[in-house]
C-alpha atoms as a PDB file:
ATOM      1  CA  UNK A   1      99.416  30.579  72.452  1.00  0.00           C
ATOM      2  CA  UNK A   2      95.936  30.177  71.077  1.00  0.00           C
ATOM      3  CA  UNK A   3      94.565  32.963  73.557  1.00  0.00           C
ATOM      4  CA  UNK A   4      97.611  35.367  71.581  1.00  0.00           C
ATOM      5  CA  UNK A   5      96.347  34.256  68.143  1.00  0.00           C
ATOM      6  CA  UNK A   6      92.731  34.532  68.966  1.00  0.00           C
ATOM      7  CA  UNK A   7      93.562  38.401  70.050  1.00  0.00           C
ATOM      8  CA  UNK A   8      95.987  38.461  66.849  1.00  0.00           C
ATOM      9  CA  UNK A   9      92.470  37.656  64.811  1.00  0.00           C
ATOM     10  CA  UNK A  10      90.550  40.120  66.372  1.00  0.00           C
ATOM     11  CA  UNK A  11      92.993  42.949  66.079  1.00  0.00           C
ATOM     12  CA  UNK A  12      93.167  41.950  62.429  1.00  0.00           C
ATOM     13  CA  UNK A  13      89.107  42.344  61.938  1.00  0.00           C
ATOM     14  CA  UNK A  14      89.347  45.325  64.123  1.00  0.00           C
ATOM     15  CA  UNK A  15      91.314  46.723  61.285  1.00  0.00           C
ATOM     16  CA  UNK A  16      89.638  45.557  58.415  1.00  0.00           C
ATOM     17  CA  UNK A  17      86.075  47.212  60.399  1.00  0.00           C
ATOM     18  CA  UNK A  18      88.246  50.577  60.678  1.00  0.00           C
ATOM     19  CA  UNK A  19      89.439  50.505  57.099  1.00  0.00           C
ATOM     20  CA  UNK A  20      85.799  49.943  55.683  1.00  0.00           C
ATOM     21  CA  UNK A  21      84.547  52.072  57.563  1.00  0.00           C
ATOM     22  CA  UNK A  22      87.025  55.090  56.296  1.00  0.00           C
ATOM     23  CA  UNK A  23      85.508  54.169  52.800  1.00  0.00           C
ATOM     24  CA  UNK A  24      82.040  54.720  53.960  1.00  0.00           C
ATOM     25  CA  UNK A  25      83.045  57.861  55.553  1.00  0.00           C
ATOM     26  CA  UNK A  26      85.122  59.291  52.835  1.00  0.00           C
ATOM     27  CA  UNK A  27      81.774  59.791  50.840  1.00  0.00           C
ATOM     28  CA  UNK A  28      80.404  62.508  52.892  1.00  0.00           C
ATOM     29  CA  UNK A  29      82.062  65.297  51.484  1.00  0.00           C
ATOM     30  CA  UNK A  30      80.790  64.894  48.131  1.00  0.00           C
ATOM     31  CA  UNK A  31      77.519  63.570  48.594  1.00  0.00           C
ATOM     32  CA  UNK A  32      77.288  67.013  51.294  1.00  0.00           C
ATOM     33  CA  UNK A  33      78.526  68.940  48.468  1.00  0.00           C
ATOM     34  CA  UNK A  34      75.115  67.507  45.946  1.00  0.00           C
ATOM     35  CA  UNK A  35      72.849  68.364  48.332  1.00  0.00           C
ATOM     36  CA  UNK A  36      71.902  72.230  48.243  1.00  0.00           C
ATOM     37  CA  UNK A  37      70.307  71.875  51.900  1.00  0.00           C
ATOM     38  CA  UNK A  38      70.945  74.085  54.986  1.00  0.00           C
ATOM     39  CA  UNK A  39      73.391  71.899  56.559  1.00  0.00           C
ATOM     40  CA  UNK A  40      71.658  71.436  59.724  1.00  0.00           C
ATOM     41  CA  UNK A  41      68.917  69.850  57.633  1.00  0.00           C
ATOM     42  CA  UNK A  42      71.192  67.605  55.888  1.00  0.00           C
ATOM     43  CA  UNK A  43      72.493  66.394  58.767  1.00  0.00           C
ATOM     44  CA  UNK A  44      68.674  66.040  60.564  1.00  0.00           C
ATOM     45  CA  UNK A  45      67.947  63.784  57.375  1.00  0.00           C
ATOM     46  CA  UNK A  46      71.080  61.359  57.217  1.00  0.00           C
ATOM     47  CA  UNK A  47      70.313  60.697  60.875  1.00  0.00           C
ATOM     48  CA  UNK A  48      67.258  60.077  60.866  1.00  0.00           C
ATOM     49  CA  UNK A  49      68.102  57.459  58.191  1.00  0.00           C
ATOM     50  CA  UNK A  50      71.208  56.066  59.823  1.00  0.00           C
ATOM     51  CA  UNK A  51      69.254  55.494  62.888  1.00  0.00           C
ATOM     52  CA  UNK A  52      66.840  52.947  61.735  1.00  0.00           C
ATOM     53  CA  UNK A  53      70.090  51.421  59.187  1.00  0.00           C
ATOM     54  CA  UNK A  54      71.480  51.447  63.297  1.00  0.00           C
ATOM     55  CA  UNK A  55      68.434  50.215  64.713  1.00  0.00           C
ATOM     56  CA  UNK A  56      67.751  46.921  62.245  1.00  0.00           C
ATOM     57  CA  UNK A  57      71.040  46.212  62.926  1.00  0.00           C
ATOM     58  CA  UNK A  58      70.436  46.100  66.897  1.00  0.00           C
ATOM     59  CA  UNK A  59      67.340  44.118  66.748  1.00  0.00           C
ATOM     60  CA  UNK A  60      69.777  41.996  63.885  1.00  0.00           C
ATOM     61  CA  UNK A  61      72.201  41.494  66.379  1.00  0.00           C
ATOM     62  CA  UNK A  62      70.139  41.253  69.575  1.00  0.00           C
ATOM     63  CA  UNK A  63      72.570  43.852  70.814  1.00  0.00           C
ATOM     64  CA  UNK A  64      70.946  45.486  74.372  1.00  0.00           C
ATOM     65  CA  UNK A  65      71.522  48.877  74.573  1.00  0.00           C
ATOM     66  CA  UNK A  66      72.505  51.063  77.455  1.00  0.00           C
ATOM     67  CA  UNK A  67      71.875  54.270  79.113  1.00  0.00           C
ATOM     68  CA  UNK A  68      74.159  55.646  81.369  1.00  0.00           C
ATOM     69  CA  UNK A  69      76.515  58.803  82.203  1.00  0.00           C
ATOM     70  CA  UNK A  70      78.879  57.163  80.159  1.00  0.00           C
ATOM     71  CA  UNK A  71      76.788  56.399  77.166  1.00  0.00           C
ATOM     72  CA  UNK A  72      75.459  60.189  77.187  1.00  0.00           C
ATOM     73  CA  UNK A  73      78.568  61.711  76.858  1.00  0.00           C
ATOM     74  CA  UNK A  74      79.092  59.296  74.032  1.00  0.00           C
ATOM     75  CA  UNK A  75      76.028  60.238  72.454  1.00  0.00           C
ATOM     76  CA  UNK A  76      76.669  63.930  72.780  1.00  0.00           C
ATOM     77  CA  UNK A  77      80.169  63.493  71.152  1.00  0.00           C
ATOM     78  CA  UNK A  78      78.697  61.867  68.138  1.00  0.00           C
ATOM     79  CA  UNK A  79      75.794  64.366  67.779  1.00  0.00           C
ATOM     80  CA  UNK A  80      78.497  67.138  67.542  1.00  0.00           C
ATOM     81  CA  UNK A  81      80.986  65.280  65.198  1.00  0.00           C
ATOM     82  CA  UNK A  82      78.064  64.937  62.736  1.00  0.00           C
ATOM     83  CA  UNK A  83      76.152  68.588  63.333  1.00  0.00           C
ATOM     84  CA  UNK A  84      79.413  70.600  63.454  1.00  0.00           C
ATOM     85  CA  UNK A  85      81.180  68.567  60.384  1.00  0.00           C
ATOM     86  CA  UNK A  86      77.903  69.288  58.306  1.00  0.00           C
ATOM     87  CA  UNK A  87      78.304  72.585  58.784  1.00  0.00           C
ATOM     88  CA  UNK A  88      81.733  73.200  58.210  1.00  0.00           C
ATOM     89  CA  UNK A  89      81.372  71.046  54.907  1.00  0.00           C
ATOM     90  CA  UNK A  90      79.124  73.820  53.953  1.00  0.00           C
ATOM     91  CA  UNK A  91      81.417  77.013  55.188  1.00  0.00           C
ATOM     92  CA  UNK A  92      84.676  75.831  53.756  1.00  0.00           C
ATOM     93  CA  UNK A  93      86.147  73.082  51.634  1.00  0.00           C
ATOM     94  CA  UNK A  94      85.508  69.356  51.803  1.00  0.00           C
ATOM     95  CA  UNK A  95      89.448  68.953  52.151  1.00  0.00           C
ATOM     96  CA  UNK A  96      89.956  71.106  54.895  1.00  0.00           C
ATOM     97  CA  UNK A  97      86.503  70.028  56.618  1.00  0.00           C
ATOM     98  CA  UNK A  98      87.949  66.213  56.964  1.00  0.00           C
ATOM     99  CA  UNK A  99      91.590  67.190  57.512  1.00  0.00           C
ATOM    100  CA  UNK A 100      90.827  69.456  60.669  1.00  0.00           C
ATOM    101  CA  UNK A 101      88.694  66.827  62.015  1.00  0.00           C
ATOM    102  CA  UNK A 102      91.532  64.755  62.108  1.00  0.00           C
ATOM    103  CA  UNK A 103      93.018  66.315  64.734  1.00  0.00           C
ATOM    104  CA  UNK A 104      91.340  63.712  66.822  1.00  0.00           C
ATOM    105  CA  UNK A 105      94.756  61.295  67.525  1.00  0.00           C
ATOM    106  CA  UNK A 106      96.503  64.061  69.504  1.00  0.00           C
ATOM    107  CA  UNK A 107      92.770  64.983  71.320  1.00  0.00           C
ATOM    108  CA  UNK A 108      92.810  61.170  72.038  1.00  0.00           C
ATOM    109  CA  UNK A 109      96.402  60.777  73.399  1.00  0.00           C
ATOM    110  CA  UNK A 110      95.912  63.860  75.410  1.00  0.00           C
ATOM    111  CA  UNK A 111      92.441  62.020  76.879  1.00  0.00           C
ATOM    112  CA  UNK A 112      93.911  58.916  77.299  1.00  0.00           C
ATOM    113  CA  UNK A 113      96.525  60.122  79.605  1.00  0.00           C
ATOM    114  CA  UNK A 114      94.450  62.455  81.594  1.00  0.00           C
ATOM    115  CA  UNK A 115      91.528  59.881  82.112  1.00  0.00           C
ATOM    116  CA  UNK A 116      93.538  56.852  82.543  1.00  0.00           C
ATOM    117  CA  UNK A 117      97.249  57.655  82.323  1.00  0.00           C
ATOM    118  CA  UNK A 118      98.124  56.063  79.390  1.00  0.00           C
ATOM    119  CA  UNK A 119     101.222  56.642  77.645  1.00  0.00           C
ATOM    120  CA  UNK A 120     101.428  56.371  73.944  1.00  0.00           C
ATOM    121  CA  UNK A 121     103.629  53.718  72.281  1.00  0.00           C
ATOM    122  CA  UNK A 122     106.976  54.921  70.467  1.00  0.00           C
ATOM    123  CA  UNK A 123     105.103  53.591  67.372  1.00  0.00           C
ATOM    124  CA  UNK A 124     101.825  55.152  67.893  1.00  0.00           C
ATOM    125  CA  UNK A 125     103.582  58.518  68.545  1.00  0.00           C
ATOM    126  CA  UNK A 126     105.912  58.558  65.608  1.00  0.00           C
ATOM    127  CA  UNK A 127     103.172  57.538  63.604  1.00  0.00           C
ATOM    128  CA  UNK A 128     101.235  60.140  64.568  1.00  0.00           C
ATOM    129  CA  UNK A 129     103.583  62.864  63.770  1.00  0.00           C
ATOM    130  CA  UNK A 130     104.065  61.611  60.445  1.00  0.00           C
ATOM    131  CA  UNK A 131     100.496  61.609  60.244  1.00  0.00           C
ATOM    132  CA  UNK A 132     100.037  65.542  60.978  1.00  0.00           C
ATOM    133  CA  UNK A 133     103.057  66.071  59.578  1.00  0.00           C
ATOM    134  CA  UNK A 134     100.901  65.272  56.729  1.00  0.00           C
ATOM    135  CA  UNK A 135      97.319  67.190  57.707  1.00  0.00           C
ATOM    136  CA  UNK A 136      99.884  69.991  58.130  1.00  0.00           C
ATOM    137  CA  UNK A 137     100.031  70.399  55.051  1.00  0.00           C
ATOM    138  CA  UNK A 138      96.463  70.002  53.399  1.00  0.00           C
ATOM    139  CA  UNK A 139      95.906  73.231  57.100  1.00  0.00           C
ATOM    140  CA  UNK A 140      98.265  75.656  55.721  1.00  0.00           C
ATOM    141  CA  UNK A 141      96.979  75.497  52.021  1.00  0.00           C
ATOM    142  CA  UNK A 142      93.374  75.727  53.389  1.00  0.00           C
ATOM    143  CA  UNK A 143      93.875  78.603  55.221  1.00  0.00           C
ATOM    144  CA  UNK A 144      94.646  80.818  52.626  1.00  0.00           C
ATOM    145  CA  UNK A 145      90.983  80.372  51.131  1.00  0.00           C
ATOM    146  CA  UNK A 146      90.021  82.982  54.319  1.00  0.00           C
ATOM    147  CA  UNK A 147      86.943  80.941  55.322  1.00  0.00           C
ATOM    148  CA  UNK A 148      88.018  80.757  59.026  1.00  0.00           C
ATOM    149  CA  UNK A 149      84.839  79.905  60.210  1.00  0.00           C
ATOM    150  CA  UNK A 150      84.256  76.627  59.001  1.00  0.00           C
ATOM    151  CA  UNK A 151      87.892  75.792  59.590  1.00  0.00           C
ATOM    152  CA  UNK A 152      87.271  76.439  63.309  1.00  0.00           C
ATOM    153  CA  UNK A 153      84.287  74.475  63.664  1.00  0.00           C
ATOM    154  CA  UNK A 154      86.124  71.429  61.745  1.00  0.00           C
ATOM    155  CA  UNK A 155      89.147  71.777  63.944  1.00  0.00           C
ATOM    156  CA  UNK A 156      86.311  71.588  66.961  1.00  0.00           C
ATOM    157  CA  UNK A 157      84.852  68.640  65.602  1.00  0.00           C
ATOM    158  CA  UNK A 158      88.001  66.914  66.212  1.00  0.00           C
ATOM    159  CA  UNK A 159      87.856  67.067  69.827  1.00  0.00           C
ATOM    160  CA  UNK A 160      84.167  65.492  69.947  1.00  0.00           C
ATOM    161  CA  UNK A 161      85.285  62.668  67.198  1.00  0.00           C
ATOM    162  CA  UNK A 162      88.226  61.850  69.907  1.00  0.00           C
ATOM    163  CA  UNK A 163      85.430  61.026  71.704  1.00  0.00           C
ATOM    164  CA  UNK A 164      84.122  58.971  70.071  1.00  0.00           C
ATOM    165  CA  UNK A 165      86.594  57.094  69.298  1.00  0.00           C
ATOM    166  CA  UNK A 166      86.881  56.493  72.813  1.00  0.00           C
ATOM    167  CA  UNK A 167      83.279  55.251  73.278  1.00  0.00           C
ATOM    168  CA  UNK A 168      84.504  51.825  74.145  1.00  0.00           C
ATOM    169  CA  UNK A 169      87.540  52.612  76.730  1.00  0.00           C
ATOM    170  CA  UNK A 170      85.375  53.273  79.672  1.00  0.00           C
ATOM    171  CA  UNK A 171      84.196  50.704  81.468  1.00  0.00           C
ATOM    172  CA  UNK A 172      80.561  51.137  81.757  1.00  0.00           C
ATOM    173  CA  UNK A 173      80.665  52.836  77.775  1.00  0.00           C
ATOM    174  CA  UNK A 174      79.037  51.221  74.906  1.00  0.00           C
ATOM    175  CA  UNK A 175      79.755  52.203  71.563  1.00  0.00           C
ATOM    176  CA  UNK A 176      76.932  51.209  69.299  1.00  0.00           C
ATOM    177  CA  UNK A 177      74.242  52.584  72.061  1.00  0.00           C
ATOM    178  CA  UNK A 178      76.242  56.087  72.111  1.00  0.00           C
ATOM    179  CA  UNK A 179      75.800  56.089  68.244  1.00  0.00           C
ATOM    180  CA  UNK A 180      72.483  55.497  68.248  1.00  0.00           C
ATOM    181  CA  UNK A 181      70.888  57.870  70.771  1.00  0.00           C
ATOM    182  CA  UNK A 182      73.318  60.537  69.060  1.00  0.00           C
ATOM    183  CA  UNK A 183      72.094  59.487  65.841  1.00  0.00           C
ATOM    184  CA  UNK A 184      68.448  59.699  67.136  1.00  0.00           C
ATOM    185  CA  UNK A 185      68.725  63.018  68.602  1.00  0.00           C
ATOM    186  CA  UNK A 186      70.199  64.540  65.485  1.00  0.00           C
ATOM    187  CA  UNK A 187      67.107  63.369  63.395  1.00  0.00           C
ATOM    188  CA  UNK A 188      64.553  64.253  65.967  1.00  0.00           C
ATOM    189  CA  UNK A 189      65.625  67.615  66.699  1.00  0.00           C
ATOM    190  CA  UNK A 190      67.417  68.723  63.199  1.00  0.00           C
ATOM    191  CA  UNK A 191      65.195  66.830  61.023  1.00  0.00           C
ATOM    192  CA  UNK A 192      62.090  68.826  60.826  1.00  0.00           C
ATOM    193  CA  UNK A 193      64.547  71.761  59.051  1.00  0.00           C
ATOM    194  CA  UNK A 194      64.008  69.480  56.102  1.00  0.00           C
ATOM    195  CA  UNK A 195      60.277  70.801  55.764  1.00  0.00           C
ATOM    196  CA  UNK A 196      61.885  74.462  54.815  1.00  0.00           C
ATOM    197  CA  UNK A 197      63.802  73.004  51.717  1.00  0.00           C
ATOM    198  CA  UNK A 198      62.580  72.948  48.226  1.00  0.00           C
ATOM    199  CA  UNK A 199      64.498  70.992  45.938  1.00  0.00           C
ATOM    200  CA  UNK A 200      64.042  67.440  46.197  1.00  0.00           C
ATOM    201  CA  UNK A 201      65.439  66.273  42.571  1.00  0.00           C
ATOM    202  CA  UNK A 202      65.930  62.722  42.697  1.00  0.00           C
ATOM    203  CA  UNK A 203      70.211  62.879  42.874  1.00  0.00           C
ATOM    204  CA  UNK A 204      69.220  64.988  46.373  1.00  0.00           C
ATOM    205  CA  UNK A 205      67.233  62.732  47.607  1.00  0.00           C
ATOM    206  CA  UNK A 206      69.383  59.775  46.693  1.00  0.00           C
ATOM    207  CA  UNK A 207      72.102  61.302  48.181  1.00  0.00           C
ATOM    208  CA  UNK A 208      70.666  62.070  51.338  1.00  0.00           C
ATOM    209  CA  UNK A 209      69.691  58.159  51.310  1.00  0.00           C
ATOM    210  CA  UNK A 210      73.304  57.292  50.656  1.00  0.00           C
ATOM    211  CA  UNK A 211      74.518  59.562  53.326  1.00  0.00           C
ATOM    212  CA  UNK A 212      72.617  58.387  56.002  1.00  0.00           C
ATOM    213  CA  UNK A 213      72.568  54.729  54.782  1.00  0.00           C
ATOM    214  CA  UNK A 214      76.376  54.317  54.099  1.00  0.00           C
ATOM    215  CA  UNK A 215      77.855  57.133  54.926  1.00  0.00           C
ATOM    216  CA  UNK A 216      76.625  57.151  58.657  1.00  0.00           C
ATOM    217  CA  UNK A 217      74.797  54.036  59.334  1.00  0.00           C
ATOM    218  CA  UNK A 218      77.147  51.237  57.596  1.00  0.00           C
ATOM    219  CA  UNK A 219      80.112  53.220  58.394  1.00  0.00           C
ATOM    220  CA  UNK A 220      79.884  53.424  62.221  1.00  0.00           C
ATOM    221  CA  UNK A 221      78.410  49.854  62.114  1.00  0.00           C
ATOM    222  CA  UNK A 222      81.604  48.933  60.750  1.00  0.00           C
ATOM    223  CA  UNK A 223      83.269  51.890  63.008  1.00  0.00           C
ATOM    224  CA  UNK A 224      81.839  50.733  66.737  1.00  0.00           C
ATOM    225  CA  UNK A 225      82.846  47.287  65.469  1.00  0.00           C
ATOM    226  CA  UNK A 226      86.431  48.270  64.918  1.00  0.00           C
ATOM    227  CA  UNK A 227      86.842  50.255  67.770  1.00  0.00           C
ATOM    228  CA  UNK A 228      85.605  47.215  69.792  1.00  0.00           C
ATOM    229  CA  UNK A 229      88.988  45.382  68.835  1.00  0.00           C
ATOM    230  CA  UNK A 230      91.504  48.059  68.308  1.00  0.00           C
ATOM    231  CA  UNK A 231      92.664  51.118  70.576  1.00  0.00           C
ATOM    232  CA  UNK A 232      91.554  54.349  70.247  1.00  0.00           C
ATOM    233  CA  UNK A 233      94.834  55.733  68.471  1.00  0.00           C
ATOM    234  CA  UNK A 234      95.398  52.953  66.512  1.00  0.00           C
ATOM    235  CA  UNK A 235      91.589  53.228  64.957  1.00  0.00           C
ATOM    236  CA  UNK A 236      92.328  56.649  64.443  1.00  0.00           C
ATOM    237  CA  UNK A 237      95.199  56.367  62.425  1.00  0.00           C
ATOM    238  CA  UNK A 238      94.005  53.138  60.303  1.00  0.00           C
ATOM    239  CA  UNK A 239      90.944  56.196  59.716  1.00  0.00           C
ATOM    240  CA  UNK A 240      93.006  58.557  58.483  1.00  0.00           C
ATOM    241  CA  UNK A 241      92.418  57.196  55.283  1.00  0.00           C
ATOM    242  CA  UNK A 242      89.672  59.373  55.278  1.00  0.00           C
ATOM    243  CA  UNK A 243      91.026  62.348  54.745  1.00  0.00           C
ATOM    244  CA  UNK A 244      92.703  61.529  51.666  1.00  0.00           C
ATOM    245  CA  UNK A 245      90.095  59.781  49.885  1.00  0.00           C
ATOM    246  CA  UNK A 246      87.431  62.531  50.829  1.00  0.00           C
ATOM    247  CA  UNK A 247      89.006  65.107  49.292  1.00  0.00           C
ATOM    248  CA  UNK A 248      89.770  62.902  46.184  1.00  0.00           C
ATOM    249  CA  UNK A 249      86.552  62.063  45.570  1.00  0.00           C
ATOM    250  CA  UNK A 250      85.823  65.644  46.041  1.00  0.00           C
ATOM    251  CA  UNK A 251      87.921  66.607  43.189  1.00  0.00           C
ATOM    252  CA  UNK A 252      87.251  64.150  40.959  1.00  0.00           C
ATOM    253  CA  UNK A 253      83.192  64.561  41.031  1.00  0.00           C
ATOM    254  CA  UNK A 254      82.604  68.027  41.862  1.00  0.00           C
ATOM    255  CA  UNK A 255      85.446  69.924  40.942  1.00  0.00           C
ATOM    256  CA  UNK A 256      86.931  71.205  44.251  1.00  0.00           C
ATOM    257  CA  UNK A 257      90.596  70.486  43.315  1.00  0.00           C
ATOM    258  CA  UNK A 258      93.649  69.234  45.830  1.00  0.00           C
ATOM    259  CA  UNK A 259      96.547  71.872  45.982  1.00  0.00           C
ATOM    260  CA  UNK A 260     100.071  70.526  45.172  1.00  0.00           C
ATOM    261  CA  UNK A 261     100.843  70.893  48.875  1.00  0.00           C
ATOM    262  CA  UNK A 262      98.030  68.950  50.157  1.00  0.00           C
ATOM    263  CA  UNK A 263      98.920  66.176  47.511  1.00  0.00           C
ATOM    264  CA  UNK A 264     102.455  65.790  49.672  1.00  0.00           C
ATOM    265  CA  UNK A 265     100.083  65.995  52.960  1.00  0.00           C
ATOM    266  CA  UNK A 266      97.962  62.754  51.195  1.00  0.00           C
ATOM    267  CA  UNK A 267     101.709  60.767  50.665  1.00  0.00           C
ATOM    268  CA  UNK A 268     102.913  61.644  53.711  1.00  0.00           C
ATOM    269  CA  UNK A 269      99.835  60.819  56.017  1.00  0.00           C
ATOM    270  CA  UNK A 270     100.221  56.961  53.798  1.00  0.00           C
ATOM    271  CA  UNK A 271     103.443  56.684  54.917  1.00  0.00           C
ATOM    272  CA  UNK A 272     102.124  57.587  58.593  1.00  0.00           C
ATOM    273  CA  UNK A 273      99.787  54.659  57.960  1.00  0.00           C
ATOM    274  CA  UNK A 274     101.755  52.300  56.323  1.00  0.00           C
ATOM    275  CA  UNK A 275     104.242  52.510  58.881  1.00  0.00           C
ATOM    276  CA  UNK A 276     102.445  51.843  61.944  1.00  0.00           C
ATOM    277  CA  UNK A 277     100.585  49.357  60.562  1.00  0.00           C
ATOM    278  CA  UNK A 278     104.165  47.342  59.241  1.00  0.00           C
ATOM    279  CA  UNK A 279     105.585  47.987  62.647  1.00  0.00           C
ATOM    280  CA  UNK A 280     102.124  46.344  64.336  1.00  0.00           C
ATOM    281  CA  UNK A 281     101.988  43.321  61.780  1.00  0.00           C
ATOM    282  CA  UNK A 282     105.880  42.775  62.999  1.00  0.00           C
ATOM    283  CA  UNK A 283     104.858  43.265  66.386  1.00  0.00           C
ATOM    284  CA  UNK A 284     101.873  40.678  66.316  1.00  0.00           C
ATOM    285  CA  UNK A 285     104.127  38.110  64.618  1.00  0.00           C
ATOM    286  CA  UNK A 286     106.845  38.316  67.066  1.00  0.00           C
ATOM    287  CA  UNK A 287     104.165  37.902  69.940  1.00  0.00           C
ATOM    288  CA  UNK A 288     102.377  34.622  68.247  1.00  0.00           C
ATOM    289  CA  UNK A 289     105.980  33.282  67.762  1.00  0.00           C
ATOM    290  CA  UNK A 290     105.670  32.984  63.628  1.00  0.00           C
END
């Protein structure tokens, strides 16, 4: 019984790490949208900056870190979820950036079963349809803006953020070690880009600060955390959060406006949320015997 509610608690602060981090997150798109940078120098900045956020909280946490096969592919995944969603932020809207990443739950079930033959619950799958159901509709009304490009490199980053969120199913993975080295490469190899920019207006430069800070370095604190205590596809659902309140914040800030059909996307992925996590709270109770 206590071993139960002792996973019960864990599950719950895996979710609460997910859910925090999906505010962190949600911030890129705008703060991307401030910043008139090449987008490979944007990205060379914020990690750079979320590397030593990373770092401090290593040392913090006496955390060791680890290099292996396992931790490079890791790393590789989260250089190209950052790289390829700062440029797609750049080539098409923040909306359809964020909702074409999430593509990542159907990239994860299909990894999960090929790597380790994992089946997906009844819950997690109807969930998920609900929840694409949903990105379904913020796709179709961001196609019709024509900028295919950055759509197809968003819809790309999806299958290296499935990764990712799968940094801590392999045995010999380590989450927090793949996100820093990724991190690290990014700012060592993209960051020197920032030496061809001119505008460095205070709002840029606090908004690269704020991007790296928070909107890398908190969130995947909070991120490697979560995924420590929650599966893959259930972290990627709780996440889905994201794409509603990116675009939203978006809109309300910068003037890039949601569509009416993308507004029904946004109420239907909450439903996809809402009822997975009601059918898990149910599920936990019934298992602790409450």
């Amino acid at each position: 019984m206590k071993k139960t509610i002792a996973q019960t608690n864990k599950k719950t602060l895996g979710t609460m790490c997910m859910l925090a981090a999906s505010l962190c997150f949600s911030t890129g798109g705008l703060l991307m949208k401030l910043i008139p940078w090449n987008p490979l120098a944007i990205n060379g900045a914020r990690n750079v900056i979320a590397a030593v956020v990373i770092g401090l909280y290593i040392l913090a946490s006496k955390h060791k870190l680890r290099f292996n096969p396992t931790v490079l592919v890791g790393a590789i995944s989260m250089a190209g979820v950052t790289t390829l969603y700062s440029i797609a932020n750049k080539l098409t809207t923040a909306g359809n950036t964020i909702i074409l990443q999430y593509t990542a739950p159907i990239w994860i079930v299909i990894l999960m079963f090929l790597f380790f033959g994992q089946k997906p619950s009844r819950t997690a799958l109807v969930s998920i349809l609900i929840v694409f159901a949903g990105i379904l509709c913020f796709f179709f009304e961001g196609l019709s803006t024509g900028k295919w490009l950055g759509d197809l490199l968003a819809l790309l980053s999806g299958v290296f953020y499935a990764g990712v969120f799968m940094l801590n199913s392999f045995e010999k993975g380590d989450a927090l070690s793949s996100v820093f080295f990724g991190q690290l490469a990014c700012g060592i190899f993209l960051s020197p880009l920032v030496l061809r920019e001119n505008v460095f207006t205070p709002p840029v430069l606090l908004s690269v600060f704020l991007l790296g800070a928070v909107q890398v370095g908190l969130a995947y604190i909070f991120f490697t955390t979560g995924t420590k205590y929650t599966d893959p596809v259930t972290a990627s659902i709780i996440n889905a959060l994201e794409p509603i309140l990116n675009p939203v914040l978006v809109a309300i800030f910068y003037g890039e406006m949601l569509g009416r059909l993308s507004l029904v996307g946004a109420a239907i992925v909450l439903c996809g949320i809402l009822y997975y996590n009601l059918r898990s709270i149910t599920e936990n109770l019934k298992e602790t015997g409450n």
